[in-house]
N, C-alpha and C. Protein backbone atom coordinates (compact mmCIF):
# COMPACT_ATOMS: atom_id res chain seq x y z
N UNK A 1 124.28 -6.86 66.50
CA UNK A 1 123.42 -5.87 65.91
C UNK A 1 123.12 -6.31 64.48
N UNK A 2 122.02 -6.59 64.22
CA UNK A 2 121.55 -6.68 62.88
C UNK A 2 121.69 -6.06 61.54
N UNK A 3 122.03 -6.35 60.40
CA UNK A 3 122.01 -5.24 59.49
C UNK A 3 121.43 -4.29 59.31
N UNK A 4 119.77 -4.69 59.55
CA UNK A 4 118.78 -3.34 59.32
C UNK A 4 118.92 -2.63 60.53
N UNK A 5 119.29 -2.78 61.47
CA UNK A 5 119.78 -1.91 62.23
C UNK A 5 120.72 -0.86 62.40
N UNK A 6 121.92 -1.27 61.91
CA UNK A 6 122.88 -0.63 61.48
C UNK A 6 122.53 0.51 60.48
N UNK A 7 121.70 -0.09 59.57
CA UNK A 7 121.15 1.22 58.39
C UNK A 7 120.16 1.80 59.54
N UNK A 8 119.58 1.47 59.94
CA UNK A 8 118.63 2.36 60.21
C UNK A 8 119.30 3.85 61.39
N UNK A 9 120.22 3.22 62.32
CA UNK A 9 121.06 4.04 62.97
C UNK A 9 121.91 4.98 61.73
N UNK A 10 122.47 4.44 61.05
CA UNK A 10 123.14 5.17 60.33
C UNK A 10 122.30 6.34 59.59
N UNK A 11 121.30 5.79 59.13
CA UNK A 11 120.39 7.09 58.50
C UNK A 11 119.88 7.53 59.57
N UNK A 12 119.36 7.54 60.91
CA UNK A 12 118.97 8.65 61.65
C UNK A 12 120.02 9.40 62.12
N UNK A 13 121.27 8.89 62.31
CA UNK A 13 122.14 9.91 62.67
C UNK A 13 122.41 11.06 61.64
N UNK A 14 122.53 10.56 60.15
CA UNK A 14 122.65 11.55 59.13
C UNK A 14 121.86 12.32 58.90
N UNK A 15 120.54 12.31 59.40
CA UNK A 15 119.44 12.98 59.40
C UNK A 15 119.70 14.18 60.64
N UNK A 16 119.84 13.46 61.86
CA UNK A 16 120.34 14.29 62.96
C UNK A 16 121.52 15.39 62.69
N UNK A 17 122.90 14.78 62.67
CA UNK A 17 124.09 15.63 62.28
C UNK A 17 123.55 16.55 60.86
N UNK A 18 123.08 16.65 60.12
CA UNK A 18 123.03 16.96 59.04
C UNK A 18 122.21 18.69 59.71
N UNK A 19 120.65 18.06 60.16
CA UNK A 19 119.83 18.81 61.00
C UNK A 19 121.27 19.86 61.90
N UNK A 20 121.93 19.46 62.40
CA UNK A 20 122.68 20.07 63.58
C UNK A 20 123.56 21.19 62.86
N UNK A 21 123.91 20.50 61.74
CA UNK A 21 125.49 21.29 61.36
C UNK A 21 124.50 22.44 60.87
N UNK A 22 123.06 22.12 59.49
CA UNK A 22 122.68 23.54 59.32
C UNK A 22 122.12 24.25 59.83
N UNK A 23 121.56 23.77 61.45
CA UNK A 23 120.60 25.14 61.98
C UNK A 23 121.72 25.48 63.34
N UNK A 24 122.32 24.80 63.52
CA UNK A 24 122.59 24.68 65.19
C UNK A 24 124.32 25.28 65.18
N UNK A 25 125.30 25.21 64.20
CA UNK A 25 126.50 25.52 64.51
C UNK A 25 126.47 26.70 63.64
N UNK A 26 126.73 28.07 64.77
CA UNK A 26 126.45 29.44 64.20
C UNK A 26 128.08 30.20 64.18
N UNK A 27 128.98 29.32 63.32
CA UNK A 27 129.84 30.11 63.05
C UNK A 27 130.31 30.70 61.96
N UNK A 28 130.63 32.21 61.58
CA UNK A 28 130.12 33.19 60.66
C UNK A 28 131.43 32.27 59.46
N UNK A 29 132.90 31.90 59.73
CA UNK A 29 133.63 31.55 59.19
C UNK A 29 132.87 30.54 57.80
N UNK A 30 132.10 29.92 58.29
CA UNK A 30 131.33 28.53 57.55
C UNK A 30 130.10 29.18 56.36
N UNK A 31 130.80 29.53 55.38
CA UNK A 31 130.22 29.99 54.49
C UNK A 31 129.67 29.11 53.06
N UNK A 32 130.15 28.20 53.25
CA UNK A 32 130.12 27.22 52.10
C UNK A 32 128.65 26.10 52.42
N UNK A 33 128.20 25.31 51.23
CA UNK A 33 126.80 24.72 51.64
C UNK A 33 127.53 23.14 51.70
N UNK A 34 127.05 22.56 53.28
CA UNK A 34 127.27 21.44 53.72
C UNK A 34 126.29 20.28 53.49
N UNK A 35 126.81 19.06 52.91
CA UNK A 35 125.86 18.04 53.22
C UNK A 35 127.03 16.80 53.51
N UNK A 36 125.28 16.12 54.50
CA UNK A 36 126.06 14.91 55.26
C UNK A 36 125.70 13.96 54.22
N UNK A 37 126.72 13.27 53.67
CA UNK A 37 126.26 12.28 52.68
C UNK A 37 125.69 10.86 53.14
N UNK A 38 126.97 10.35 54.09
CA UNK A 38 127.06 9.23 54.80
C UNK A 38 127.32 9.03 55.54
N UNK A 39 126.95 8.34 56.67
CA UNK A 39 127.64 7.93 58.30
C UNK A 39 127.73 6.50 58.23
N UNK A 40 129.07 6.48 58.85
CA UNK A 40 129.32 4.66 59.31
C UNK A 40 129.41 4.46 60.67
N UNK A 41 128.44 4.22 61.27
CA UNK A 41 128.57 3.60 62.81
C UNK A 41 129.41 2.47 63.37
N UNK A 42 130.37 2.00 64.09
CA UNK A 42 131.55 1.32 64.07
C UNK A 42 130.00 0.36 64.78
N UNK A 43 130.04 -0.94 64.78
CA UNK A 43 129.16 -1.99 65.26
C UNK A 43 128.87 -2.19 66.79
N UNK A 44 130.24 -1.41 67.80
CA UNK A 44 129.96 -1.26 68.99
C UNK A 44 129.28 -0.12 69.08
N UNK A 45 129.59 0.79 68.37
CA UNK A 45 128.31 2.18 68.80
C UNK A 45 128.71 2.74 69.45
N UNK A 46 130.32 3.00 68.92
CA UNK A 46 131.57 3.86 69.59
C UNK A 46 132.16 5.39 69.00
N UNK A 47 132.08 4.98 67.26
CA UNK A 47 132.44 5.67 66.46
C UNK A 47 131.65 5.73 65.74
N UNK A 48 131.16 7.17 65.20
CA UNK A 48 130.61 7.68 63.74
C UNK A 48 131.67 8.09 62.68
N UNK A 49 131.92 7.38 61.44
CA UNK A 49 132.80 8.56 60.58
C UNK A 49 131.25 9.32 59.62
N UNK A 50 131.16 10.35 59.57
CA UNK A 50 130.43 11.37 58.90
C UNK A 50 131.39 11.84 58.04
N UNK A 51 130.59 11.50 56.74
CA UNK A 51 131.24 11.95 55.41
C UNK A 51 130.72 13.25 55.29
N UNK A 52 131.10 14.54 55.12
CA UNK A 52 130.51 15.88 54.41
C UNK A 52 130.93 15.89 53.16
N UNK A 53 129.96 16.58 52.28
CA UNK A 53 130.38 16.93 50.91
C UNK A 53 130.02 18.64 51.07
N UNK A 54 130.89 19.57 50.69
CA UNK A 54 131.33 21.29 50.91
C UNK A 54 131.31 21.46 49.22
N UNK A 55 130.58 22.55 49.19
CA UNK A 55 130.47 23.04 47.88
C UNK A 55 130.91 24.03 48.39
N UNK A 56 131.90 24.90 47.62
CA UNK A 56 132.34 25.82 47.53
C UNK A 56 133.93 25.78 47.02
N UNK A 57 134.71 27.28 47.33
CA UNK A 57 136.38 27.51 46.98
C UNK A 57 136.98 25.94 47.83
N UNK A 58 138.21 25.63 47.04
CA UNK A 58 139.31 24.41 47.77
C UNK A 58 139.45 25.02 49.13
N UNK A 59 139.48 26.19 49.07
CA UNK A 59 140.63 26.87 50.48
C UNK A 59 139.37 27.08 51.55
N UNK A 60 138.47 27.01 51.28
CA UNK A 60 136.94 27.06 51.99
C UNK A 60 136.37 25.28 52.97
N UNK A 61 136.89 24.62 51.64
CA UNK A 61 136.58 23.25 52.12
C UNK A 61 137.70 23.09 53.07
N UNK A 62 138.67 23.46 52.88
CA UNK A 62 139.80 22.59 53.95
C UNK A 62 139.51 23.43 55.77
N UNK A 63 139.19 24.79 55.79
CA UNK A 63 138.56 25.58 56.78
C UNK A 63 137.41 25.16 57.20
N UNK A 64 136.31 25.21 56.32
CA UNK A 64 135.40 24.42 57.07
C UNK A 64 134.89 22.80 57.75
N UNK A 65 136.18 22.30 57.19
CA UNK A 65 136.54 20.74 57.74
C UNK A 65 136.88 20.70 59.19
N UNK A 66 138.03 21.77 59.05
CA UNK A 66 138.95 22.11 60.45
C UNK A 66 137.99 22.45 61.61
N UNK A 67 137.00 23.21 61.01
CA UNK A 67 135.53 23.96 61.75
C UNK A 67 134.82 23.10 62.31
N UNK A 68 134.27 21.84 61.75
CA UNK A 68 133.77 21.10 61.79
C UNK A 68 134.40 20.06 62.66
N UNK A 69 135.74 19.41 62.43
CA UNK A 69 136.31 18.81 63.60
C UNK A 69 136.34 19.30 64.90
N UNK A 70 136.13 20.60 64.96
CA UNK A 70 136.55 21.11 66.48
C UNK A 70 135.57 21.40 67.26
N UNK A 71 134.02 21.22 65.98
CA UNK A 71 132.93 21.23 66.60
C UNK A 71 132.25 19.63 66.68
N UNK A 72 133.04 19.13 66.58
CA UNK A 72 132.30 17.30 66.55
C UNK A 72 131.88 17.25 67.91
N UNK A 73 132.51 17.45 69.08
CA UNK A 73 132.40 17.49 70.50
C UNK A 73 130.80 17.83 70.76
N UNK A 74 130.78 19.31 70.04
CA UNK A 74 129.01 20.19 70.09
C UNK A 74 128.31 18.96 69.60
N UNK A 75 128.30 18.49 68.46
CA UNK A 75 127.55 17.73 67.59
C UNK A 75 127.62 16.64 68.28
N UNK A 76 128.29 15.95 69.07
CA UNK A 76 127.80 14.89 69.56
C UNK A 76 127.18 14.60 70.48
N UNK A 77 127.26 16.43 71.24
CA UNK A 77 126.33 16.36 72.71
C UNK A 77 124.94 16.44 72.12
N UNK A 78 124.63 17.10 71.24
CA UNK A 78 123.63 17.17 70.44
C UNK A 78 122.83 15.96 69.90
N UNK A 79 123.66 15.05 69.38
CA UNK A 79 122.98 14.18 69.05
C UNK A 79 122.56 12.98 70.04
N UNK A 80 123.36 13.26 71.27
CA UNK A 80 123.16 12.28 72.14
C UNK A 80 121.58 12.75 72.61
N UNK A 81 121.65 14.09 72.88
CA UNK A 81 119.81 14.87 73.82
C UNK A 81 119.04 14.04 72.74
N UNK A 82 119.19 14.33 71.40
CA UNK A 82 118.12 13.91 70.58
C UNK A 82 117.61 12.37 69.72
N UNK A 83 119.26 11.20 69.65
CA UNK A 83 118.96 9.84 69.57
C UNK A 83 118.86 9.25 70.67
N UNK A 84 118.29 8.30 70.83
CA UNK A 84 118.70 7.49 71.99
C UNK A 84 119.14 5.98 71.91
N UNK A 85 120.34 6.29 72.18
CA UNK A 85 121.19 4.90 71.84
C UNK A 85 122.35 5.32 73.66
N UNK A 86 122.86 3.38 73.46
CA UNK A 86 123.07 3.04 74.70
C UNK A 86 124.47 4.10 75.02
N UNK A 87 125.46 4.17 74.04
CA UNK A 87 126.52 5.17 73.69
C UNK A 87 125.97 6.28 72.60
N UNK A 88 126.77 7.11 73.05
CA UNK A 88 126.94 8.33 71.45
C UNK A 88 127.96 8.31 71.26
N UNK A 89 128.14 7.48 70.05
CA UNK A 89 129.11 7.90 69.05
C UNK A 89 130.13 9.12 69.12
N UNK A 90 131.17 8.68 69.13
CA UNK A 90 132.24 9.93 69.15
C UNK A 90 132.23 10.24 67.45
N UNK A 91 132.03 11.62 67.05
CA UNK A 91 132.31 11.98 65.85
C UNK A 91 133.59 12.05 65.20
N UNK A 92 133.69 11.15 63.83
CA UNK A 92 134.90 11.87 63.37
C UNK A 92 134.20 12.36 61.89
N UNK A 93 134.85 13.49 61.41
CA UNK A 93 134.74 14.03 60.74
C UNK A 93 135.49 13.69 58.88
N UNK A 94 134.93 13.61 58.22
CA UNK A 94 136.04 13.16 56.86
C UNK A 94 135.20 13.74 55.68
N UNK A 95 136.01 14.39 54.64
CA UNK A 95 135.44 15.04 53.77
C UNK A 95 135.13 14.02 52.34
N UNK A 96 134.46 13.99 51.48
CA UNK A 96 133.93 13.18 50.71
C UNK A 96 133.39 14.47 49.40
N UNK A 97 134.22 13.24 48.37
CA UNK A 97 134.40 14.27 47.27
C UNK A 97 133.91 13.36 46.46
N UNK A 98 132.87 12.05 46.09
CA UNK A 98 132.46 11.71 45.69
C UNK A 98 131.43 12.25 44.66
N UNK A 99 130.80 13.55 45.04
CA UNK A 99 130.06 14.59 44.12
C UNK A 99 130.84 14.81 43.23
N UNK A 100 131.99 15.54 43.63
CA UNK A 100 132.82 16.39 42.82
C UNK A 100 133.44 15.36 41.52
N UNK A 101 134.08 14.20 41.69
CA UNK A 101 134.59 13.26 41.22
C UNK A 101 133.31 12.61 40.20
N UNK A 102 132.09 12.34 40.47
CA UNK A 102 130.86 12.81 39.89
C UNK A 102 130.66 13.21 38.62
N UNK A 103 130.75 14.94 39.19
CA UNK A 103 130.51 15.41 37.89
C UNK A 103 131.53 16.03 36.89
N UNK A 104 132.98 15.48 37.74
CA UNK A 104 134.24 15.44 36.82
C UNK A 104 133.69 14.17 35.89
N UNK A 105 133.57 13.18 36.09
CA UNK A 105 133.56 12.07 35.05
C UNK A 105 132.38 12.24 34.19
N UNK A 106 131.23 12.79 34.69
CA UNK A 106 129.81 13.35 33.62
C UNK A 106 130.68 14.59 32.84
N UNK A 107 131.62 15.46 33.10
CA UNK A 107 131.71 16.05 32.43
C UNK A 107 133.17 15.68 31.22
N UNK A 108 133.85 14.86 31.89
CA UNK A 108 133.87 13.96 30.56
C UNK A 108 133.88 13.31 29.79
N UNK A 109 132.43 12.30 29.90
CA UNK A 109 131.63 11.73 29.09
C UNK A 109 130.76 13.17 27.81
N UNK A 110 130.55 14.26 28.55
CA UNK A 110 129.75 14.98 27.66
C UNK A 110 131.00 15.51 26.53
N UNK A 111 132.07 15.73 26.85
CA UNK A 111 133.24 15.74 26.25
C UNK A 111 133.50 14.93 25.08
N UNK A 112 134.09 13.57 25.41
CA UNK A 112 133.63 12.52 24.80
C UNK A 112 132.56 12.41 23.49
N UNK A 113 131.08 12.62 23.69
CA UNK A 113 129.67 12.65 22.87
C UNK A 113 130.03 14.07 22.49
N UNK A 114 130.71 15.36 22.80
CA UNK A 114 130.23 16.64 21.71
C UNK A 114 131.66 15.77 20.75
N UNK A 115 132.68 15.37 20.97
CA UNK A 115 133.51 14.55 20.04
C UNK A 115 133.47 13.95 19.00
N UNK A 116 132.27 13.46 19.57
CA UNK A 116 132.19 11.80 18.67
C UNK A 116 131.01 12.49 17.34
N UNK A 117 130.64 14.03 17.63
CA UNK A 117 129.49 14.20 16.66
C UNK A 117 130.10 14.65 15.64
């Protein structure tokens, strides 16, 4: 499988799962706002890891993770009706705090500069 291939699977699936988790999984528990940041397709086209980033409470993110693992099963029947690839990807689920870590370090750099004035 080619590189541009690989991206290109990888961004339609994130496009797909992303599509799925906000219109399609209607459980009231999942109160917090989800995004799919990143997907890594394993090169056989066996495994997805799907990164989410959860804005909201700590005790919110770790619930709606749990939510989300137990709905990977839904999400992958889902994405199988709607990509078409030779396998669907078994979902795994992993949380990604790369935002958060983000705008911990922007916030202190601005720290830093009100300092230095």
């Amino acid at each position: 499988m080619g590189k541009y291939r690989g991206g290109r699977i990888n961004e339609q699936l994130r496009k797909e799962i992303s599509n799925i988790i906000q219109t399609q999984i209607k459980d009231p528990r999942i109160n917090s706002m989800i995004s799919v940041t990143k997907v890594d397709v394993t090169r056989d086209l066996r495994y997805a890891k799907v990164y989410v980033s959860i804005f909201g409470k700590d005790e919110n993110k770790e619930e709606t993770v749990k939510i989300l693992k137990k709905s990977s099963g839904f999400i992958r029947r889902e994405v199988g009706r709607k990509v078409s690839l030779r396998y669907t990807p078994e979902i795994i689920i992993e949380l990604d705090n790369s935002i958060e870590h983000g705008m911990h370090i922007d916030a202190l750099l601005e720290k830093i500069k009100e300092s230095d004035e």
